[in-house]
PDB file of N, CA and C in Angstrom:
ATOM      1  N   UNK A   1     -24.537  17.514  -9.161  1.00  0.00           N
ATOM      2  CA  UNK A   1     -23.139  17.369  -9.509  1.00  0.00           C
ATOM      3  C   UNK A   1     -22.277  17.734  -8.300  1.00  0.00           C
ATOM      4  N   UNK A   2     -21.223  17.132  -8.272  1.00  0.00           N
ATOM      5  CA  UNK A   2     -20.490  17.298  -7.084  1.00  0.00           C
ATOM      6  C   UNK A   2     -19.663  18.262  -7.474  1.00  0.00           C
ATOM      7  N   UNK A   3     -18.464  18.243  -6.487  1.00  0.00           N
ATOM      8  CA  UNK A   3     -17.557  19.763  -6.360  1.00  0.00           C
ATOM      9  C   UNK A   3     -16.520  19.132  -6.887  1.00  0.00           C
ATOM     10  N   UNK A   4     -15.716  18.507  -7.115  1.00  0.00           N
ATOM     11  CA  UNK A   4     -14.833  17.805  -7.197  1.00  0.00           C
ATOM     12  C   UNK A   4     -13.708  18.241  -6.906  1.00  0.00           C
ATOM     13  N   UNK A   5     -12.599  17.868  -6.408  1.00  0.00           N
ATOM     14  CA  UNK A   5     -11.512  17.420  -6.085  1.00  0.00           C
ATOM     15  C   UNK A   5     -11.458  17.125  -4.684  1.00  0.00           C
ATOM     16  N   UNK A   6     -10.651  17.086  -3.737  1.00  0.00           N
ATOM     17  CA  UNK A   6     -10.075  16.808  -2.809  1.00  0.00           C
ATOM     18  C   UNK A   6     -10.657  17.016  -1.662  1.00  0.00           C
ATOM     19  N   UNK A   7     -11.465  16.323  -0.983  1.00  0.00           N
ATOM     20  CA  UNK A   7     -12.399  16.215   0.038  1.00  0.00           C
ATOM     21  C   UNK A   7     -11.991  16.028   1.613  1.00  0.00           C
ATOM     22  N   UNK A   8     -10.738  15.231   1.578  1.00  0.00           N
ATOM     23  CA  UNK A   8     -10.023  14.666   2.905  1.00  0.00           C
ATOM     24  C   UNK A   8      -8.438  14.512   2.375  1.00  0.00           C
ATOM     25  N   UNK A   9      -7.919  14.329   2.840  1.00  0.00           N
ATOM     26  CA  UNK A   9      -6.402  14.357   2.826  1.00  0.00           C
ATOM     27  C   UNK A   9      -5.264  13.989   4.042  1.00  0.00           C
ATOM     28  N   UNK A  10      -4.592  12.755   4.150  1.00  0.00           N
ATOM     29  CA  UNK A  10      -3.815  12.716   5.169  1.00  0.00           C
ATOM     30  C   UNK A  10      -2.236  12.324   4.820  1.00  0.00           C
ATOM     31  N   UNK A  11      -1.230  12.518   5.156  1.00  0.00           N
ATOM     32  CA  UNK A  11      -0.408  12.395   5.117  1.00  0.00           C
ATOM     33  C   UNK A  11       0.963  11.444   6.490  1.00  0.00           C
ATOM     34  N   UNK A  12       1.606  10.509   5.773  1.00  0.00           N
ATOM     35  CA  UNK A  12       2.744   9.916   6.154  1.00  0.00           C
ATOM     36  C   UNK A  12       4.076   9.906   5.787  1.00  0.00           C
ATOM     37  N   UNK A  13       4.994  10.393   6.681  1.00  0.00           N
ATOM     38  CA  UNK A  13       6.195  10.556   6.183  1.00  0.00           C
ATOM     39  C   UNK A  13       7.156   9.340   6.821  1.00  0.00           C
ATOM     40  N   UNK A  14       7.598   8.782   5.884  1.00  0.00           N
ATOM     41  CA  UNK A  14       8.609   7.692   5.866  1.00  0.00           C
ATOM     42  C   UNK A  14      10.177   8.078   6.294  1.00  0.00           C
ATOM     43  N   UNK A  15      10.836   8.528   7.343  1.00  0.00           N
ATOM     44  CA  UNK A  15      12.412   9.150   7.174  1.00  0.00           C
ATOM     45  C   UNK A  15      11.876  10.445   6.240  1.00  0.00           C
ATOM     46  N   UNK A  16      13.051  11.042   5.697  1.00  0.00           N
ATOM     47  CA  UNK A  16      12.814  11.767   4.517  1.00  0.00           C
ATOM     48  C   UNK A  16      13.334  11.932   3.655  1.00  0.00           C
ATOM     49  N   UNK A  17      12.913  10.123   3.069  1.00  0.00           N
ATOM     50  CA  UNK A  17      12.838   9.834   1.572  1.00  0.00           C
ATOM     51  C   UNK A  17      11.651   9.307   0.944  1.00  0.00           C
ATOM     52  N   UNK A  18      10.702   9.231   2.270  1.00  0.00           N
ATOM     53  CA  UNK A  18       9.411   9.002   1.511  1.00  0.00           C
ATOM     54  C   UNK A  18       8.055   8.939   2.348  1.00  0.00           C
ATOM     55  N   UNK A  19       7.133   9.547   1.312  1.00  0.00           N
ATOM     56  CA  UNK A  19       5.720   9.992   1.761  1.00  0.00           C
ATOM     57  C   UNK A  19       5.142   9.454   1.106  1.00  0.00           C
ATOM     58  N   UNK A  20       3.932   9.042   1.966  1.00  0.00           N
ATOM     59  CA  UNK A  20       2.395   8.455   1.604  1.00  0.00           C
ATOM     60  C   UNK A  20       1.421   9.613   1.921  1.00  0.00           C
ATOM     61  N   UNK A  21       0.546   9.747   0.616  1.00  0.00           N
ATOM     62  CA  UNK A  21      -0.698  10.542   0.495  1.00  0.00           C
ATOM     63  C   UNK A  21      -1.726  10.129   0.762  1.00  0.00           C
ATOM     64  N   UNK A  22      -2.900   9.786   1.125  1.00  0.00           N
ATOM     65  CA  UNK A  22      -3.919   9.521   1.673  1.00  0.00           C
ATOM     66  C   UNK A  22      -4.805  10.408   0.905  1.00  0.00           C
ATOM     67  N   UNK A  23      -5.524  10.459   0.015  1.00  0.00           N
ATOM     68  CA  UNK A  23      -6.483  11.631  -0.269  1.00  0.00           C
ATOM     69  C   UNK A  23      -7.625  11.035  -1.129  1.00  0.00           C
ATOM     70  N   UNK A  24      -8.802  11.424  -0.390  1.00  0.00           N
ATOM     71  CA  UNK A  24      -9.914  11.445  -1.059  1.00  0.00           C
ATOM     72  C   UNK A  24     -10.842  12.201  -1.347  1.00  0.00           C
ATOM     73  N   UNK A  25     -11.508  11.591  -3.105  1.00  0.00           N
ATOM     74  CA  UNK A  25     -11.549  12.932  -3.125  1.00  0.00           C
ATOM     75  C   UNK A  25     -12.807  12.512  -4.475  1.00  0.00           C
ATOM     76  N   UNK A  26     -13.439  13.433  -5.124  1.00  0.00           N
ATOM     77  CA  UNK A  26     -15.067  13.356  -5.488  1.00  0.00           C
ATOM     78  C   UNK A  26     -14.524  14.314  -6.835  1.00  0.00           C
ATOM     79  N   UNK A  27     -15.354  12.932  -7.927  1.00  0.00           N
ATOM     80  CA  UNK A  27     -15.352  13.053  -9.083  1.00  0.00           C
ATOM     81  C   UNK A  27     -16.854  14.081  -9.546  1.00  0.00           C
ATOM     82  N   UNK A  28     -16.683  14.340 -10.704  1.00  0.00           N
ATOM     83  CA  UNK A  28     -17.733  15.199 -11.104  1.00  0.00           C
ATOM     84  C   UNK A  28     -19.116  14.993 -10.883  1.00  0.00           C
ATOM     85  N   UNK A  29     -19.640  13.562 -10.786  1.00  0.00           N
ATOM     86  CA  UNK A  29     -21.080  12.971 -10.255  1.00  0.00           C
ATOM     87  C   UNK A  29     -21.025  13.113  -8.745  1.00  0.00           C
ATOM     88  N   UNK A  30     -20.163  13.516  -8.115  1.00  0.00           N
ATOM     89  CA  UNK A  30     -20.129  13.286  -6.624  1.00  0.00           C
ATOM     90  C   UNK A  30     -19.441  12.175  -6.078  1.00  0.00           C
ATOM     91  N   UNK A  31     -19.261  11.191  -6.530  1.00  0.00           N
ATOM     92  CA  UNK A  31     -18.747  10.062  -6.334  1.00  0.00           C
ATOM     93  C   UNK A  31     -17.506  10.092  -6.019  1.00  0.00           C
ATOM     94  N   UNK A  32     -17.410   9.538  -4.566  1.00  0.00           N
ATOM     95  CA  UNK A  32     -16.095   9.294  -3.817  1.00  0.00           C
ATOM     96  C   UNK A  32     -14.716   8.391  -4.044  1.00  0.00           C
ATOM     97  N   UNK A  33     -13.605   8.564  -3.934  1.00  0.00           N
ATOM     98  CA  UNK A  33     -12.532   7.576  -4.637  1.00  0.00           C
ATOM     99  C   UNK A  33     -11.713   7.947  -3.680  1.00  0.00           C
ATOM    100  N   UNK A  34     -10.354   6.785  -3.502  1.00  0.00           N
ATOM    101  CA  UNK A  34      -9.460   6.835  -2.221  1.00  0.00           C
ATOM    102  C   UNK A  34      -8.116   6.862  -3.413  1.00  0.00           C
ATOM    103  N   UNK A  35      -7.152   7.707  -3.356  1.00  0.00           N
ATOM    104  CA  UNK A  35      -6.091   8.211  -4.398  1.00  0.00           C
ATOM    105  C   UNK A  35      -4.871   8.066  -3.657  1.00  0.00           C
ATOM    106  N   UNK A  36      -4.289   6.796  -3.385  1.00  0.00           N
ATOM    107  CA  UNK A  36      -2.420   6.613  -2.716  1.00  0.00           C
ATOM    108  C   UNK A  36      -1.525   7.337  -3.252  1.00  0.00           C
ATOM    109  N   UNK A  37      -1.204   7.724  -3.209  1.00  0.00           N
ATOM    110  CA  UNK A  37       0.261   8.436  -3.608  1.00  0.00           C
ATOM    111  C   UNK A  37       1.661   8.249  -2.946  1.00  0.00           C
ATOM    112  N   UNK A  38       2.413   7.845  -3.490  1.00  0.00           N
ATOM    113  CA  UNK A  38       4.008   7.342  -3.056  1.00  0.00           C
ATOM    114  C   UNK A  38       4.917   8.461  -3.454  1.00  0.00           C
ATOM    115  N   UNK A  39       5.772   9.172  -2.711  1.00  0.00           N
ATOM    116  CA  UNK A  39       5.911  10.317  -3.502  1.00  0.00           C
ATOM    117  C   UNK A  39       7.357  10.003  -2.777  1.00  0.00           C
ATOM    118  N   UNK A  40       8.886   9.727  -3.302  1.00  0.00           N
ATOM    119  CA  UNK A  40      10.103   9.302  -2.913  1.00  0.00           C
ATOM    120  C   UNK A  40      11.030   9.750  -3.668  1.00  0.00           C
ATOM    121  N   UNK A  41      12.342  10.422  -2.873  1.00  0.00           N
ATOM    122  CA  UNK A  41      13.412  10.999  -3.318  1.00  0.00           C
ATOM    123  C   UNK A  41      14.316  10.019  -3.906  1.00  0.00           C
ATOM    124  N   UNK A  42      14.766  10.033  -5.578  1.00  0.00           N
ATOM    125  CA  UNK A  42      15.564   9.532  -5.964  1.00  0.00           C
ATOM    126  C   UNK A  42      16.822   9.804  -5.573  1.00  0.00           C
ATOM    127  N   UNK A  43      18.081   8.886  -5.953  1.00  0.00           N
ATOM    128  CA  UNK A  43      19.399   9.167  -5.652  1.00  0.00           C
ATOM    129  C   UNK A  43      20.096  10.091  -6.392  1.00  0.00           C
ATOM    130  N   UNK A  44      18.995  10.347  -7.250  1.00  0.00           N
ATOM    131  CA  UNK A  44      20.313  11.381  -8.163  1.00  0.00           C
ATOM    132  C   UNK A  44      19.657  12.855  -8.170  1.00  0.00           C
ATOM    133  N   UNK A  45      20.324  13.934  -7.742  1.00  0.00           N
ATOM    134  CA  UNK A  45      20.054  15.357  -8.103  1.00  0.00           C
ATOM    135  C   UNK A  45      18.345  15.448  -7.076  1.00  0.00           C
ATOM    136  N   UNK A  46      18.292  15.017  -6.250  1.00  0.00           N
ATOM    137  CA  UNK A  46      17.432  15.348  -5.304  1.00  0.00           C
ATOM    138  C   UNK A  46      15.716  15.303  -5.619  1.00  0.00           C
ATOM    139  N   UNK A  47      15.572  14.625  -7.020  1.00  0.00           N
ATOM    140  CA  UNK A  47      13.978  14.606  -7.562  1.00  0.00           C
ATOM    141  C   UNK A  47      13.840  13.565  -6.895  1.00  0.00           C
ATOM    142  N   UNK A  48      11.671  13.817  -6.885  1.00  0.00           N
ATOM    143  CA  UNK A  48      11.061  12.579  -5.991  1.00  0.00           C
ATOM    144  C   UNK A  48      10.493  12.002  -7.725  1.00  0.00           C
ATOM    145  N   UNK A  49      10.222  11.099  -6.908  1.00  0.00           N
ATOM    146  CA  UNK A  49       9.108  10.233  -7.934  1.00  0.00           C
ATOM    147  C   UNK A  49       8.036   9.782  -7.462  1.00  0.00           C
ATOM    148  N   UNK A  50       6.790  10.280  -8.253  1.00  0.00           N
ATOM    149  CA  UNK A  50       5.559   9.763  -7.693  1.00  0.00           C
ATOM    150  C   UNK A  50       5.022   8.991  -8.209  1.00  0.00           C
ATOM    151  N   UNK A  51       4.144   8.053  -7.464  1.00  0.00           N
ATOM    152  CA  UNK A  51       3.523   7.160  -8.214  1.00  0.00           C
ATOM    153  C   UNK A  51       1.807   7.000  -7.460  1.00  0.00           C
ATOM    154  N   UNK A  52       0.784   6.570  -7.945  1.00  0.00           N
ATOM    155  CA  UNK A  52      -0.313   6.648  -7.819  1.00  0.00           C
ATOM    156  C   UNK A  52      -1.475   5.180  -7.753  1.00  0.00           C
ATOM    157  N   UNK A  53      -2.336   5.257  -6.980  1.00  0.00           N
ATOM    158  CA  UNK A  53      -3.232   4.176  -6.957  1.00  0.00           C
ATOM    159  C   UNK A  53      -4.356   4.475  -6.842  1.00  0.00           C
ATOM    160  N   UNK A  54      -5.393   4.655  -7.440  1.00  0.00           N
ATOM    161  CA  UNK A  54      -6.686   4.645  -6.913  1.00  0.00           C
ATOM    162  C   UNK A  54      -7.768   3.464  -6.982  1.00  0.00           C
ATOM    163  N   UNK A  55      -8.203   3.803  -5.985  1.00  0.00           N
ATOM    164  CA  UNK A  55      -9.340   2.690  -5.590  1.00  0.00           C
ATOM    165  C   UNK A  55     -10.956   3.564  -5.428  1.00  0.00           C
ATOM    166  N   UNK A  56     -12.105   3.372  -5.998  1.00  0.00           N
ATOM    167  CA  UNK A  56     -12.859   3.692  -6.500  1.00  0.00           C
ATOM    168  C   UNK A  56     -13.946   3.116  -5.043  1.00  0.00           C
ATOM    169  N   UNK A  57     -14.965   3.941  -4.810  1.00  0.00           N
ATOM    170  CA  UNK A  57     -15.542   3.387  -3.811  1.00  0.00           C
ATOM    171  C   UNK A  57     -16.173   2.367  -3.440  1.00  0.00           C
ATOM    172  N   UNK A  58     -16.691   2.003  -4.583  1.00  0.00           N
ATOM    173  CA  UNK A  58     -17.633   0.285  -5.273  1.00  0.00           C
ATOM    174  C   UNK A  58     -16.145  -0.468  -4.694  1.00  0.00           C
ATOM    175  N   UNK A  59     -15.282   0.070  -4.833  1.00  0.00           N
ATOM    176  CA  UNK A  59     -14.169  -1.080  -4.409  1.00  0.00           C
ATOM    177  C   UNK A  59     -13.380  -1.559  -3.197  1.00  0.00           C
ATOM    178  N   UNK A  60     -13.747  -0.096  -2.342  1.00  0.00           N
ATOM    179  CA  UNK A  60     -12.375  -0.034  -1.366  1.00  0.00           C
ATOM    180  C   UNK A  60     -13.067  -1.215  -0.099  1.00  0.00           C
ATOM    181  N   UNK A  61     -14.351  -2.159  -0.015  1.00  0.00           N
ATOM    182  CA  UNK A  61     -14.467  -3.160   0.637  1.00  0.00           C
ATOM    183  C   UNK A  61     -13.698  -4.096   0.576  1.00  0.00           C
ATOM    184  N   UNK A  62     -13.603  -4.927  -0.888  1.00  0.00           N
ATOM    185  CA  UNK A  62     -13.035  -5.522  -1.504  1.00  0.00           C
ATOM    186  C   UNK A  62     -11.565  -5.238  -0.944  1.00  0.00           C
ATOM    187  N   UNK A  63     -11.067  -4.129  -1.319  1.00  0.00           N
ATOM    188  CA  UNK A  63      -9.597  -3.813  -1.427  1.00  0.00           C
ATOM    189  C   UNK A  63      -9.012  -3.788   0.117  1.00  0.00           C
ATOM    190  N   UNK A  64      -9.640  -3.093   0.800  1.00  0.00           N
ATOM    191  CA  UNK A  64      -9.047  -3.108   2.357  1.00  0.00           C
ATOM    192  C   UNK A  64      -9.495  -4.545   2.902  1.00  0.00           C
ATOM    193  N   UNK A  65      -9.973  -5.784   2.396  1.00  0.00           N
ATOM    194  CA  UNK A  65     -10.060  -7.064   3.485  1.00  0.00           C
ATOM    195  C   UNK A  65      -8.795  -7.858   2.309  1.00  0.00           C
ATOM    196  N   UNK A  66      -8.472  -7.641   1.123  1.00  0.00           N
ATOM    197  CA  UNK A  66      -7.359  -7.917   0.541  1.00  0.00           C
ATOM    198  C   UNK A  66      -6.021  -7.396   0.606  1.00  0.00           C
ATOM    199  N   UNK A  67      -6.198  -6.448   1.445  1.00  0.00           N
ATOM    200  CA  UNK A  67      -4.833  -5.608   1.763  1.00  0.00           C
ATOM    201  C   UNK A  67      -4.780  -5.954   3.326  1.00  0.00           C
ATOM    202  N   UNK A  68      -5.426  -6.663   4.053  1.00  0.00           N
ATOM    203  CA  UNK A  68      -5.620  -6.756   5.635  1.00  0.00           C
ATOM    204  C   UNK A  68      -5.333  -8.172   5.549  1.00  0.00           C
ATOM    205  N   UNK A  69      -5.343  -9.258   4.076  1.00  0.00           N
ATOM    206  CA  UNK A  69      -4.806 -10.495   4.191  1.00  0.00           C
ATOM    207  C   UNK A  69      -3.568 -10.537   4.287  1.00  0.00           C
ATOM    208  N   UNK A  70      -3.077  -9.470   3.203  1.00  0.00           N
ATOM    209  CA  UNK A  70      -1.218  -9.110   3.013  1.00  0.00           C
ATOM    210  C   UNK A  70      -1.061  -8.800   4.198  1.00  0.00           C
ATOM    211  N   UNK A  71      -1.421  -8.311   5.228  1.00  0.00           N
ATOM    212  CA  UNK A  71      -0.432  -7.417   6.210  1.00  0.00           C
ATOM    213  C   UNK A  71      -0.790  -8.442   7.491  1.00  0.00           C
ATOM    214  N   UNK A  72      -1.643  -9.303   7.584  1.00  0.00           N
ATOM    215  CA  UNK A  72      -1.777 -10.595   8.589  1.00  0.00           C
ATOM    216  C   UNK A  72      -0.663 -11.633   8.048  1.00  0.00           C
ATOM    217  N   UNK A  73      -0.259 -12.183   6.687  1.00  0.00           N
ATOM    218  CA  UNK A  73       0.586 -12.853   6.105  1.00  0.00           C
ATOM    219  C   UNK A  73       1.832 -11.955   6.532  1.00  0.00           C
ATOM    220  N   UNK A  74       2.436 -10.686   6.569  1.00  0.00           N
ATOM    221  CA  UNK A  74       3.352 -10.250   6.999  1.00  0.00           C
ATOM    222  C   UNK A  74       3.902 -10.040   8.090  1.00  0.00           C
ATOM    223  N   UNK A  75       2.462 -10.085   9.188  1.00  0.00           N
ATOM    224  CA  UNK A  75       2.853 -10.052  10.270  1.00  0.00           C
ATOM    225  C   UNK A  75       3.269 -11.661  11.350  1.00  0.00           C
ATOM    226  N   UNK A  76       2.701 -12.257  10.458  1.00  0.00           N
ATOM    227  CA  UNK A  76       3.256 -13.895  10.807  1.00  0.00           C
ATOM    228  C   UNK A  76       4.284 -14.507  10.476  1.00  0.00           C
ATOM    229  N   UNK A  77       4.685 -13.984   9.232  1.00  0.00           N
ATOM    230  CA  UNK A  77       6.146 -14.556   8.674  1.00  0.00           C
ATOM    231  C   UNK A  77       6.908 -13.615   8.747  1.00  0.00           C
ATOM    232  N   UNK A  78       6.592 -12.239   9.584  1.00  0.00           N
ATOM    233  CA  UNK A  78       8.240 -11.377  10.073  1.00  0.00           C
ATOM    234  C   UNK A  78       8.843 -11.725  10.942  1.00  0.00           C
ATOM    235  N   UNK A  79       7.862 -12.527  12.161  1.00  0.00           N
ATOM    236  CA  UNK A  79       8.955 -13.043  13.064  1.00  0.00           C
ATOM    237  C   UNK A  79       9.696 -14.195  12.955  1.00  0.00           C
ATOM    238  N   UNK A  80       9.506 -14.865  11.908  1.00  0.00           N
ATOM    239  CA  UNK A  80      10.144 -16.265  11.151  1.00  0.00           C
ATOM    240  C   UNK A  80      11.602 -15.440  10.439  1.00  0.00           C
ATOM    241  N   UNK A  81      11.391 -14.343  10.518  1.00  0.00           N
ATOM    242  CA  UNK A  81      12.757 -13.621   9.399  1.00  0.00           C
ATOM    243  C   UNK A  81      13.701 -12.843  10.555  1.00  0.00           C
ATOM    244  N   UNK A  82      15.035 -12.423   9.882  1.00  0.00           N
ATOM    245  CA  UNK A  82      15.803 -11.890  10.543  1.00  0.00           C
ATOM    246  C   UNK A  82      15.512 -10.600  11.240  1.00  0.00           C
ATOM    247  N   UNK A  83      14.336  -9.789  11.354  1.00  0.00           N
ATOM    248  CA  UNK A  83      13.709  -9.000  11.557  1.00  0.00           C
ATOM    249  C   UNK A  83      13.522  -8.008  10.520  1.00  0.00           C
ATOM    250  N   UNK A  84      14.011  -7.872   9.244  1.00  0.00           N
ATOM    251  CA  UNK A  84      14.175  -7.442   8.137  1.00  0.00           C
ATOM    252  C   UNK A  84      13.001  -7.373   7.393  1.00  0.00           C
ATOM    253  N   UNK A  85      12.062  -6.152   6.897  1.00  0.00           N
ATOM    254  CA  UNK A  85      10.680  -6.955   5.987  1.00  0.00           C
ATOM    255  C   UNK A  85      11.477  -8.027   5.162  1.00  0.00           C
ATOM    256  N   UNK A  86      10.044  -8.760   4.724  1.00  0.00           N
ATOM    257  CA  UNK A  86      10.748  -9.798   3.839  1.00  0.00           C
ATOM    258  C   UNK A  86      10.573  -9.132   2.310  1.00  0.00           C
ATOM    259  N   UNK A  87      11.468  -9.253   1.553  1.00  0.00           N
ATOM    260  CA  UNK A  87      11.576  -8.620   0.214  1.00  0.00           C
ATOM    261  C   UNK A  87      11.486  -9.691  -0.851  1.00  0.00           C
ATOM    262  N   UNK A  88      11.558 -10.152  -2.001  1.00  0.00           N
ATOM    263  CA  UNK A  88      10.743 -10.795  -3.287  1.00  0.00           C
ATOM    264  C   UNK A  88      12.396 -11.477  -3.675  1.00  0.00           C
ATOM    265  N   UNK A  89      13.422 -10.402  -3.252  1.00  0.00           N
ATOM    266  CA  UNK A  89      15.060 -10.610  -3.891  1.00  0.00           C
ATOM    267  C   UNK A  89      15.742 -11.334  -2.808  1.00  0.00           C
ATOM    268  N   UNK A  90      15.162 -10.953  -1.266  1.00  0.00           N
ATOM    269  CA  UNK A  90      16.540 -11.172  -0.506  1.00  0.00           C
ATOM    270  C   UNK A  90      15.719 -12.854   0.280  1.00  0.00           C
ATOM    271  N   UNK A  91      16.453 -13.520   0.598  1.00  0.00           N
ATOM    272  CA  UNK A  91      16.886 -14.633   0.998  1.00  0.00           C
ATOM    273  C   UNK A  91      16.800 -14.435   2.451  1.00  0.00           C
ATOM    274  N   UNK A  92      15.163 -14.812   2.796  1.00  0.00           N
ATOM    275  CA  UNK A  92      14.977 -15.199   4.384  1.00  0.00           C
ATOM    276  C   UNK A  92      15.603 -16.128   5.029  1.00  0.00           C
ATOM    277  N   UNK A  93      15.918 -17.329   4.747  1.00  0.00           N
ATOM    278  CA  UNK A  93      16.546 -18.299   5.702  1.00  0.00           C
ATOM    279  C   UNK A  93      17.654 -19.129   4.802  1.00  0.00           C
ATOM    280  N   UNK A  94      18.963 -18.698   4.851  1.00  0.00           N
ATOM    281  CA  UNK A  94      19.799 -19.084   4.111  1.00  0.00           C
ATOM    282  C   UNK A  94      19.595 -21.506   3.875  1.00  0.00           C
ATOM    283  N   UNK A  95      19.494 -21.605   5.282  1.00  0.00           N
ATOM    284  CA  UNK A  95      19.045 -23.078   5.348  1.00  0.00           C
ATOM    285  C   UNK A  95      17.620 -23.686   4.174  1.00  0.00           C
ATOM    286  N   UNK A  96      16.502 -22.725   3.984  1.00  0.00           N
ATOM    287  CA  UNK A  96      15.554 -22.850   3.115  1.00  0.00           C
ATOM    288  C   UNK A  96      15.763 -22.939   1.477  1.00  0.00           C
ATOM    289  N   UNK A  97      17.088 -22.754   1.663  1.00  0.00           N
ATOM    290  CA  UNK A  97      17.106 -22.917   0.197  1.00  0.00           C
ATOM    291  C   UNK A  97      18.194 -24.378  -0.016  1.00  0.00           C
ATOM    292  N   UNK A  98      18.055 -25.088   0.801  1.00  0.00           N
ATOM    293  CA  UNK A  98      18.522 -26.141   0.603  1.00  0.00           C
ATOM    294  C   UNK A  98      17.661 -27.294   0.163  1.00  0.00           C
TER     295      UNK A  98
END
């Protein structure tokens, strides 16, 4: 049986309104898992909000060559944009929507 919890741990700070957790960490069989954490200051009265992802080790092959497609697709169509990430709401090329 393993030890469980928190095995590795890294951290990213965004400005400071927001952090990425990095932590992995071993369930009761021993078994390894990769745990995201988004942890960001709301606008009101100074609380963060966290939010969570885990990816399980059977998975994180899978998951990091599907997360390395997103960020090759982003890095090809940012320089097509105003230099702005591109967002789901805002309107990359005002001409494209003609």
């Amino acid at each position: 049986m393993g030890e469980r919890g928190e095995v590795f741990s890294s951290k990213l700070v965004i400005r400071d309104d927001r952090t990425y957790f990095f932590n992995v960490k071993e369930n009761y069989m021993g078994d390894l898992y990769l745990n995201i954490v988004e942890s960001r200051l709301t606008d009101t009265e100074g609380k963060f909000i966290r939010q969570s992802v885990i990816v399980y080790q059977e998975d994180l092959g899978a998951f990091v060559r599907e997360m390395q497609k997103s960020l090759d697709y982003i890095q090809m169509h940012a320089k097509k944009d105003t230099g702005r990430a591109i967002r789901g709401r805002e309107k990359r090329n005002p001409q494209e929507e003609e």
